[in-house]
C-alpha atoms as a PDB file:
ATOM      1  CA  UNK A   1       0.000   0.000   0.000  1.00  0.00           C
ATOM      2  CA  UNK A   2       3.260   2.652   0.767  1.00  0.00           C
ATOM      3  CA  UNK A   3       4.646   1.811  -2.552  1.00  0.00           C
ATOM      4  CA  UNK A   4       0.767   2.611  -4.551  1.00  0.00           C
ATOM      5  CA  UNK A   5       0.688   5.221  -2.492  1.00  0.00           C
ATOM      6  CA  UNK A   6       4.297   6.546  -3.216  1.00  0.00           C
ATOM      7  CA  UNK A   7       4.005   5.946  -7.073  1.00  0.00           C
ATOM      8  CA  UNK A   8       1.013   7.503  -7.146  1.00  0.00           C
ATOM      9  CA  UNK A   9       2.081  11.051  -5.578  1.00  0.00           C
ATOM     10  CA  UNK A  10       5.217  11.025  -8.022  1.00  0.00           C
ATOM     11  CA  UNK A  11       2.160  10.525 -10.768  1.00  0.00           C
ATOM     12  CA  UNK A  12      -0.304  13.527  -9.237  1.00  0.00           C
ATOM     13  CA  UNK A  13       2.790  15.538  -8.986  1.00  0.00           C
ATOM     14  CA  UNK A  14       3.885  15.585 -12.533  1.00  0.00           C
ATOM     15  CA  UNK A  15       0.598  15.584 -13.746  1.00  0.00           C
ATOM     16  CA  UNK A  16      -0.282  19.013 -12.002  1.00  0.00           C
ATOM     17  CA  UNK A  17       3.306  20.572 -12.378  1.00  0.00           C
ATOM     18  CA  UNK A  18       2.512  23.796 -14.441  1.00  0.00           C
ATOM     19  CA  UNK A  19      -1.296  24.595 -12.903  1.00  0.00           C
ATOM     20  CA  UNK A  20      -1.821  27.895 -12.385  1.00  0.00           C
ATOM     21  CA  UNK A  21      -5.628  27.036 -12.021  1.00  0.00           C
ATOM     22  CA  UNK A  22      -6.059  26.167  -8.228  1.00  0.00           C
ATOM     23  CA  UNK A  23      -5.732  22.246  -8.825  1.00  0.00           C
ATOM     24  CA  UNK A  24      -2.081  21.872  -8.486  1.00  0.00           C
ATOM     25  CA  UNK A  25      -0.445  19.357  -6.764  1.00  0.00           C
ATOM     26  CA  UNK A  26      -0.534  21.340  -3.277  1.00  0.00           C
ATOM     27  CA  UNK A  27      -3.925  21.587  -3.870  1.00  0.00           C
ATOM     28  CA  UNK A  28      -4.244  17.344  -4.090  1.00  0.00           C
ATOM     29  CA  UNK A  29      -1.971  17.437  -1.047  1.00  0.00           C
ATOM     30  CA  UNK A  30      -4.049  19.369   1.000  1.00  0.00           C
ATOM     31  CA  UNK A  31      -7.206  17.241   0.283  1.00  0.00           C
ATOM     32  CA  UNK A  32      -4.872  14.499   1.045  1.00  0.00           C
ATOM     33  CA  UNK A  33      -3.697  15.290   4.455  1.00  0.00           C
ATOM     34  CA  UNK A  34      -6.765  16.470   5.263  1.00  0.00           C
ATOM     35  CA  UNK A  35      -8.616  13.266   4.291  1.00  0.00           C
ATOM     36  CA  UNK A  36      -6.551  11.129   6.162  1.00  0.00           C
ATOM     37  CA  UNK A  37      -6.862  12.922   9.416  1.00  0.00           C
ATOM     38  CA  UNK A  38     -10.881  13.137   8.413  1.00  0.00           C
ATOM     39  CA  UNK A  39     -10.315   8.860   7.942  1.00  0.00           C
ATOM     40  CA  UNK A  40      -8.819   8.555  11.638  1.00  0.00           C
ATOM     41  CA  UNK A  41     -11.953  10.915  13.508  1.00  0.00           C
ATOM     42  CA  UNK A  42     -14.831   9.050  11.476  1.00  0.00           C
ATOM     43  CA  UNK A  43     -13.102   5.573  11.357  1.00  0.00           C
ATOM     44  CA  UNK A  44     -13.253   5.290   7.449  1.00  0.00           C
ATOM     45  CA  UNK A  45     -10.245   3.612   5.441  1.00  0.00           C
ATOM     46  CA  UNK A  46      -7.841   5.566   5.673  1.00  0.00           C
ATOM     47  CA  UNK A  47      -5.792   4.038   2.379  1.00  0.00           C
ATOM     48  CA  UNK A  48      -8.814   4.560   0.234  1.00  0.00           C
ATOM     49  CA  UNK A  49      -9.101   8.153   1.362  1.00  0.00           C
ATOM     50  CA  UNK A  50      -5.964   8.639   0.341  1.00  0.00           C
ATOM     51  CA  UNK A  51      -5.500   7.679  -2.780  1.00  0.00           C
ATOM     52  CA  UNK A  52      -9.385   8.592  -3.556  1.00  0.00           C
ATOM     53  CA  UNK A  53      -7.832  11.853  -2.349  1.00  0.00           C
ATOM     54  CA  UNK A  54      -4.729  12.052  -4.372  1.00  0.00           C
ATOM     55  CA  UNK A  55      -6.541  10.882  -7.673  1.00  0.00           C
ATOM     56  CA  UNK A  56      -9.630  12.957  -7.632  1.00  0.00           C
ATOM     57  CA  UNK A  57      -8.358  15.687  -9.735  1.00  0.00           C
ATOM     58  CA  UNK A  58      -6.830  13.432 -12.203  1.00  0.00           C
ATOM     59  CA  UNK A  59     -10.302  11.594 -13.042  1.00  0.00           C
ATOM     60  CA  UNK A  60     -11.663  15.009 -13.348  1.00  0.00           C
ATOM     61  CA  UNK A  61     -13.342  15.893 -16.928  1.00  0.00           C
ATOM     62  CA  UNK A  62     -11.790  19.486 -16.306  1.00  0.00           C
ATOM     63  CA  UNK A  63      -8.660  17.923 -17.203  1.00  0.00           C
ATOM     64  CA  UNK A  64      -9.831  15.081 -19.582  1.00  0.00           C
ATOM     65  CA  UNK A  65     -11.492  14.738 -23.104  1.00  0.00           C
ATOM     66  CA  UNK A  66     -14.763  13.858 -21.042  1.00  0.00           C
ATOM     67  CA  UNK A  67     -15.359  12.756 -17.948  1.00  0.00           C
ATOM     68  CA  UNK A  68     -15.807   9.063 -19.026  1.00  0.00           C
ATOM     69  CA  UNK A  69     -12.045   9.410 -20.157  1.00  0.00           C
ATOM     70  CA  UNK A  70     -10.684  10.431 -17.025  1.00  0.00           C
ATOM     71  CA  UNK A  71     -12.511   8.233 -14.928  1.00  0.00           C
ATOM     72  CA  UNK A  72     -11.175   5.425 -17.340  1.00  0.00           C
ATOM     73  CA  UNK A  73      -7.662   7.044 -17.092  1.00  0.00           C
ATOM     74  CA  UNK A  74      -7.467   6.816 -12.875  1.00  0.00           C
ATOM     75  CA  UNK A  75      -8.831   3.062 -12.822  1.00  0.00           C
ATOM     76  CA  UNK A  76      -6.307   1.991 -15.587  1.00  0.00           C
ATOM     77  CA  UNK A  77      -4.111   3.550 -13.193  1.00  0.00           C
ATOM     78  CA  UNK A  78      -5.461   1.972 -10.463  1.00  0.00           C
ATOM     79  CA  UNK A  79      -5.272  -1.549 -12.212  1.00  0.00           C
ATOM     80  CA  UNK A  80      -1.798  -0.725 -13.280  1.00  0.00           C
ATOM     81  CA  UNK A  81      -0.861  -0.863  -9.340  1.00  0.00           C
ATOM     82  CA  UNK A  82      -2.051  -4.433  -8.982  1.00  0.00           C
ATOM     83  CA  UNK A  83      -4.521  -3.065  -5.994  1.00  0.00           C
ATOM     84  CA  UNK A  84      -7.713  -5.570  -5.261  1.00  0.00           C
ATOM     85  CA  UNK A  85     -10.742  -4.961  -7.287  1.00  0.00           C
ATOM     86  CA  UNK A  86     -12.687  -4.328  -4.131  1.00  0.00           C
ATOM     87  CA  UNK A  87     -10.394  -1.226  -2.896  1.00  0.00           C
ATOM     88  CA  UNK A  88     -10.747  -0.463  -6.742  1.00  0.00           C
ATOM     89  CA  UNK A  89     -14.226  -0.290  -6.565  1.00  0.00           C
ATOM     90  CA  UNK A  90     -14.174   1.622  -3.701  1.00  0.00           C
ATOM     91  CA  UNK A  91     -11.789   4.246  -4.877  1.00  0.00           C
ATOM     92  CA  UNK A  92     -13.591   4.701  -7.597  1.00  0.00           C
ATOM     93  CA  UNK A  93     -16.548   4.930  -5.611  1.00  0.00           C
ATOM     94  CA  UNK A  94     -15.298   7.998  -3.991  1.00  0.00           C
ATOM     95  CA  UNK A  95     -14.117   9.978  -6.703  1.00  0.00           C
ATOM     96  CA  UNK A  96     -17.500   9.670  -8.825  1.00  0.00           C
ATOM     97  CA  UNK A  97     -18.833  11.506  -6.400  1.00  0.00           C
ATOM     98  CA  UNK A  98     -16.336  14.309  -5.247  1.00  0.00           C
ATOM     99  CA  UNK A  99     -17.011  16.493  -7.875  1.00  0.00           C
ATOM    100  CA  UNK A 100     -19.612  19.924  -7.225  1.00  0.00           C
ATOM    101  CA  UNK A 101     -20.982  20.079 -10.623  1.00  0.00           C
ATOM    102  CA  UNK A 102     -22.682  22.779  -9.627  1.00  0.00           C
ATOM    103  CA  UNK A 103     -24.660  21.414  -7.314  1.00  0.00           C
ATOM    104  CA  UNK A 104     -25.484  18.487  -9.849  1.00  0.00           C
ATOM    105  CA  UNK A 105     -23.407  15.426  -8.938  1.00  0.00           C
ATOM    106  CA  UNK A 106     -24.680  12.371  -7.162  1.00  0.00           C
ATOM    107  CA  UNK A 107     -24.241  12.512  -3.187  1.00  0.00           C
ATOM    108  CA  UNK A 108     -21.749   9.754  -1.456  1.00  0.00           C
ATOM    109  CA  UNK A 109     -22.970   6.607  -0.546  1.00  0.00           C
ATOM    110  CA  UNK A 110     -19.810   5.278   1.526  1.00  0.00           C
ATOM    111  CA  UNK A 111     -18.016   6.828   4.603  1.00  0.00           C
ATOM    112  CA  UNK A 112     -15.146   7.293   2.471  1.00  0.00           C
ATOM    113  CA  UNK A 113     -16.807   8.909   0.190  1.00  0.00           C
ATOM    114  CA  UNK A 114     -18.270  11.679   2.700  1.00  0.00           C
ATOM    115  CA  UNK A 115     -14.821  11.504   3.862  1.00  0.00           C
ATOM    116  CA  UNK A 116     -12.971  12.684   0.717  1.00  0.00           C
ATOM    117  CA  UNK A 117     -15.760  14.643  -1.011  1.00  0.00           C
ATOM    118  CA  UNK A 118     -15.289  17.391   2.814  1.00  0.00           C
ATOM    119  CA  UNK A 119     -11.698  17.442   2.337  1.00  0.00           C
ATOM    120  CA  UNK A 120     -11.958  18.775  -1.337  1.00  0.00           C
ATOM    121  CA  UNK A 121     -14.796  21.301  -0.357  1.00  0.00           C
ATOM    122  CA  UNK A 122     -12.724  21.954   2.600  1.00  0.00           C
ATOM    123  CA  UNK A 123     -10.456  23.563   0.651  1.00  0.00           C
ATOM    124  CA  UNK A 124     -12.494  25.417  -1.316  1.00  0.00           C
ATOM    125  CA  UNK A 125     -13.352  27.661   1.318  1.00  0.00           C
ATOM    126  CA  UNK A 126     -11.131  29.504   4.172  1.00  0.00           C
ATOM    127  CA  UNK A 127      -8.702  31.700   3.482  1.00  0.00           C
ATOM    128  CA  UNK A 128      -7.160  28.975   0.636  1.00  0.00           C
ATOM    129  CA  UNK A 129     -10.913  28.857  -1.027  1.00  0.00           C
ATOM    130  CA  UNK A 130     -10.951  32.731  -1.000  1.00  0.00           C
ATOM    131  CA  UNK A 131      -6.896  32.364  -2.934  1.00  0.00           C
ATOM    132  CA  UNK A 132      -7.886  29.833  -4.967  1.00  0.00           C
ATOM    133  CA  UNK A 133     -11.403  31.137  -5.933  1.00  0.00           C
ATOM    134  CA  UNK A 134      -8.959  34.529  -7.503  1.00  0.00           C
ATOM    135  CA  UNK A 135      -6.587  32.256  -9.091  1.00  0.00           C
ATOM    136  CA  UNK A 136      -8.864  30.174 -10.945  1.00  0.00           C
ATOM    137  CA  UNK A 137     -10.818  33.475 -12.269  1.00  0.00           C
ATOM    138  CA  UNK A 138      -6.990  34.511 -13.582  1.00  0.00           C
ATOM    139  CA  UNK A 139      -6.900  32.044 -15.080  1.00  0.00           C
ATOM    140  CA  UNK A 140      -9.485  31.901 -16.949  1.00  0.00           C
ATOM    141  CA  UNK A 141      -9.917  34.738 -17.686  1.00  0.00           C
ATOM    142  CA  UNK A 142     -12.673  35.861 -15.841  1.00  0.00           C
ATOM    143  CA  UNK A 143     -13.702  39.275 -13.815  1.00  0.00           C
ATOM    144  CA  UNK A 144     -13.112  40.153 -10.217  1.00  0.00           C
ATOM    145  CA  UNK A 145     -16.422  41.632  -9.769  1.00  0.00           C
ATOM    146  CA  UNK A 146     -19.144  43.309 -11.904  1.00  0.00           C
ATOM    147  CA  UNK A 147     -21.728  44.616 -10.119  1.00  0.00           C
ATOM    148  CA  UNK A 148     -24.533  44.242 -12.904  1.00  0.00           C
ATOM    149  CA  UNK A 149     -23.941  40.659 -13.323  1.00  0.00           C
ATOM    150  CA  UNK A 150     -25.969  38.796 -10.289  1.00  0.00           C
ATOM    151  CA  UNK A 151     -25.668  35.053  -8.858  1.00  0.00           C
ATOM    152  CA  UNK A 152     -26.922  32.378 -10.474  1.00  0.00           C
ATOM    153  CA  UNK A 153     -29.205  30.754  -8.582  1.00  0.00           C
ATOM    154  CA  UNK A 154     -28.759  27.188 -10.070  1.00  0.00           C
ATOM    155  CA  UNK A 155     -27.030  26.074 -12.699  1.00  0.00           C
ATOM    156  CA  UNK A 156     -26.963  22.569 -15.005  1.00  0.00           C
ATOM    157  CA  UNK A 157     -23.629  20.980 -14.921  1.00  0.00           C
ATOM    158  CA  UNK A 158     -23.045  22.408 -18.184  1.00  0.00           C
ATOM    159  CA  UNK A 159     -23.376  26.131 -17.082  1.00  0.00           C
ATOM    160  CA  UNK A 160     -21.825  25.540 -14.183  1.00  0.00           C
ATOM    161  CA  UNK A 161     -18.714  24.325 -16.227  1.00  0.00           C
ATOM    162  CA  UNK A 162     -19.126  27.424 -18.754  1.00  0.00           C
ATOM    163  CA  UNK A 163     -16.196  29.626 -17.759  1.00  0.00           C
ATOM    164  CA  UNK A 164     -18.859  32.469 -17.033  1.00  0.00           C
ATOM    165  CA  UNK A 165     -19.439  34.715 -14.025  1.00  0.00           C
ATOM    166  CA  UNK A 166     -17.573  36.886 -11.708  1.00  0.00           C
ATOM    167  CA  UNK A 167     -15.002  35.359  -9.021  1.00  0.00           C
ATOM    168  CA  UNK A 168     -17.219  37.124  -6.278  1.00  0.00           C
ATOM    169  CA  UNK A 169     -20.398  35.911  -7.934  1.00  0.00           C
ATOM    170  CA  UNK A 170     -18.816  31.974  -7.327  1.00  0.00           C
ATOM    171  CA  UNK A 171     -18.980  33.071  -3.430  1.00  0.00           C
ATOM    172  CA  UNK A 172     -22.987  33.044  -3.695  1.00  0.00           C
ATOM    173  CA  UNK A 173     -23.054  30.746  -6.421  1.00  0.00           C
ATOM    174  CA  UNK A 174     -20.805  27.842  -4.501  1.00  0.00           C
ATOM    175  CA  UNK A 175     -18.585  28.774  -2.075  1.00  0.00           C
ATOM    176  CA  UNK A 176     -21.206  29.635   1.040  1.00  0.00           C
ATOM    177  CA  UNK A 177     -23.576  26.770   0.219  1.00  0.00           C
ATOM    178  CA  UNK A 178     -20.392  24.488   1.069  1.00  0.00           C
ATOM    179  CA  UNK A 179     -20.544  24.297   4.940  1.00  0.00           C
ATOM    180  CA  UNK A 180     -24.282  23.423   5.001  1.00  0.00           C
ATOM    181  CA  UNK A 181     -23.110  20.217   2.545  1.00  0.00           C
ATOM    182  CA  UNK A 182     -20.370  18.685   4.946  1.00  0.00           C
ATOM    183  CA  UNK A 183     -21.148  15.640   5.324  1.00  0.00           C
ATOM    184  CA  UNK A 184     -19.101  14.369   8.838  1.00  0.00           C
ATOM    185  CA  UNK A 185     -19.332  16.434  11.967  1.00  0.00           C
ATOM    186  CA  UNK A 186     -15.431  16.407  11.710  1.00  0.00           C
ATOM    187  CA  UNK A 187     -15.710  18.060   8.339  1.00  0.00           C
ATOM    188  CA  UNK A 188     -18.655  20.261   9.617  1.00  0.00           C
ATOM    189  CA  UNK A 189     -16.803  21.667  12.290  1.00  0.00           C
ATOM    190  CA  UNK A 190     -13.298  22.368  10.412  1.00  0.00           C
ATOM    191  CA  UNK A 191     -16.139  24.393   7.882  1.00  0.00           C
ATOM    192  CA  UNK A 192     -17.165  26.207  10.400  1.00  0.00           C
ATOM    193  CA  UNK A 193     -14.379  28.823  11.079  1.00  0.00           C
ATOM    194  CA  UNK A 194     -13.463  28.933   7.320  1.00  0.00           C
ATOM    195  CA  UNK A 195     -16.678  29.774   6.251  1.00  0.00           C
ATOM    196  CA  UNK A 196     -16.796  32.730   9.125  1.00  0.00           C
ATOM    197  CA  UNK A 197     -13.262  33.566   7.252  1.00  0.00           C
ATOM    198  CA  UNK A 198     -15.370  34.029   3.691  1.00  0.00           C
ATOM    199  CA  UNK A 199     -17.988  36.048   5.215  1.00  0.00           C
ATOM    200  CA  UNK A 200     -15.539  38.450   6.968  1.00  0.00           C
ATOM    201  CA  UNK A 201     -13.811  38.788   3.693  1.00  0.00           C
ATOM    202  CA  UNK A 202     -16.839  39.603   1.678  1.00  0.00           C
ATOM    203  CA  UNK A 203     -18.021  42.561   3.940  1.00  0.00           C
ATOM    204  CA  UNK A 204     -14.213  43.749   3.856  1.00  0.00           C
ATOM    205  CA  UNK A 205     -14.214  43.374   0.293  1.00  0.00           C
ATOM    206  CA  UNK A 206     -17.451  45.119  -0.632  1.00  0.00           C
ATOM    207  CA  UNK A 207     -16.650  48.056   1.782  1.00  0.00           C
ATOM    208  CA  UNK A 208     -13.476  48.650  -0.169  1.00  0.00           C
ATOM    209  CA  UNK A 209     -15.126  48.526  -3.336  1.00  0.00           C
ATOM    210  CA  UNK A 210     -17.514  51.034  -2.788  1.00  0.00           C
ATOM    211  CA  UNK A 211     -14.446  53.298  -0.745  1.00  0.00           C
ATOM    212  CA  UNK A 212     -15.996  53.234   2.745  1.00  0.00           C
ATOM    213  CA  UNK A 213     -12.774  51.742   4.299  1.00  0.00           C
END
C-alpha cells in the first residue's frame, strides 16, 4: 500500500506541475492530508481516502477529453498498481462523487466517500478557497467583480462548467452553500471557522469597493 501510495504522488505531482488554475499538486496534497486525518476521527479507510484523495483531480473531466475518459484514465491507473478490485471499486466509488458540478453530482454513498468529497470542499473555502477562488478566475480569464452581473441561482452541470461569471459571484453561487453540505461532523466543524473567514472577507471586500474603508 506505501509503494501505490508513493508511485502515485510522483504521478499527481507531474501531472499538475505547471497549474496555475487552483488544482495543483498542493492543492491534491491538502485534500490528502486532510482526508486522512478526516479517515482517523470518522473511522473510514484511511488508504482509500488517500489515494481517492490524491486521484480525484486526475479523473476530473476538467482535465480530460470527457469525464468518461478520465474516470477510465485513474482506474487503468489503479489496475496498473495491482490493488484488489474491491479497494478499486471503492476508490472509484469515492471519486465519482467528489465532484460539485454545480450542485449536480450524485451525493456519497460510503463513509469514504463523505470523507474525501469534505476534504476537497474543505479547501475550497477559508482563506485557501478565498486564494484559490482569484486564481482560478486569472486564469481563466474571468472578472473580479461586476456589479450588474448577479448570482446564479442554479445552474446545469453544463453552465456551471461554462467559464462564465464573476469570481465574487462563485462566493454566492458555490462557495457559502459548502458548509451546510459537509457531510461528517469532523468536516462540519473544520467548515465552520473557514466559512466565518469568507464572510468576513466579503463585507471587507465590498466596503473597499464602494471606498468606505
Amino acid at each position: 500500500m506505501n509503494e501505490s501510495i508513493s508511485r502515485t504522488e510522483k504521478m499527481v505531482k507531474e501531472v499538475f506541475r505547471d497549474d496555475s488554475t487552483g488544482h495543483d499538486w498542493f492543492h491534491t496534497e491538502r485534500v490528502r492530508n486532510v482526508a486522512v486525518q478526516l479517515a482517523e476521527m470518522e473511522g473510514g479507510n484511511a488508504f482509500v481516502c488517500e489515494m481517492a484523495a490524491l486521484l480525484h483531480d486526475v479523473a476530473d473531466e476538467k482535465f480530460n477529453e470527457n469525464e468518461e475518459a478520465g474516470i477510465n484514465r485513474v482506474k487503468e491507473w489503479l489496475l496498473d498498481l495491482h490493488i484488489e478490485e474491491e479497494l478499486i471499486r471503492e476508490i472509484m466509488n469515492c471519486i465519482s462523487t467528489v465532484s460539485y458540478k454545480g450542485g449536480n453530482n450524485k451525493a456519497p454513498t460510503s463513509l469514504e466517500g463523505k470523507i474525501v468529497q469534505d476534504a476537497d470542499r474543505l479547501d475550497a473555502i477559508g482563506a485557501i478557497g478565498v486564494a484559490r477562488c482569484f486564481m482560478y478566475a486569472g486564469a481563466t480569464k474571468g472578472k473580479m467583480h461586476d456589479p450588474e452581473m448577479k448570482p446564479r441561482e442554479s445552474m446545469t452541470k453544463e453552465e456551471y462548467r461554462k467559464k462564465e461569471g464573476t469570481a465574487i459571484n462563485h462566493f454566492y453561487e458555490k462557495l457559502l452553500k459548502l458548509k451546510k453540505l459537509m457531510n461528517t461532523s469532523s468536516g462540519k466543524k473544520l467548515a465552520d471557522e473557514r466559512h466565518e473567514y469568507m464572510n468576513t472577507f466579503l463585507e471587507q471586500f465590498f466596503q473597499e469597493w464602494e471606498g468606505k474603508r
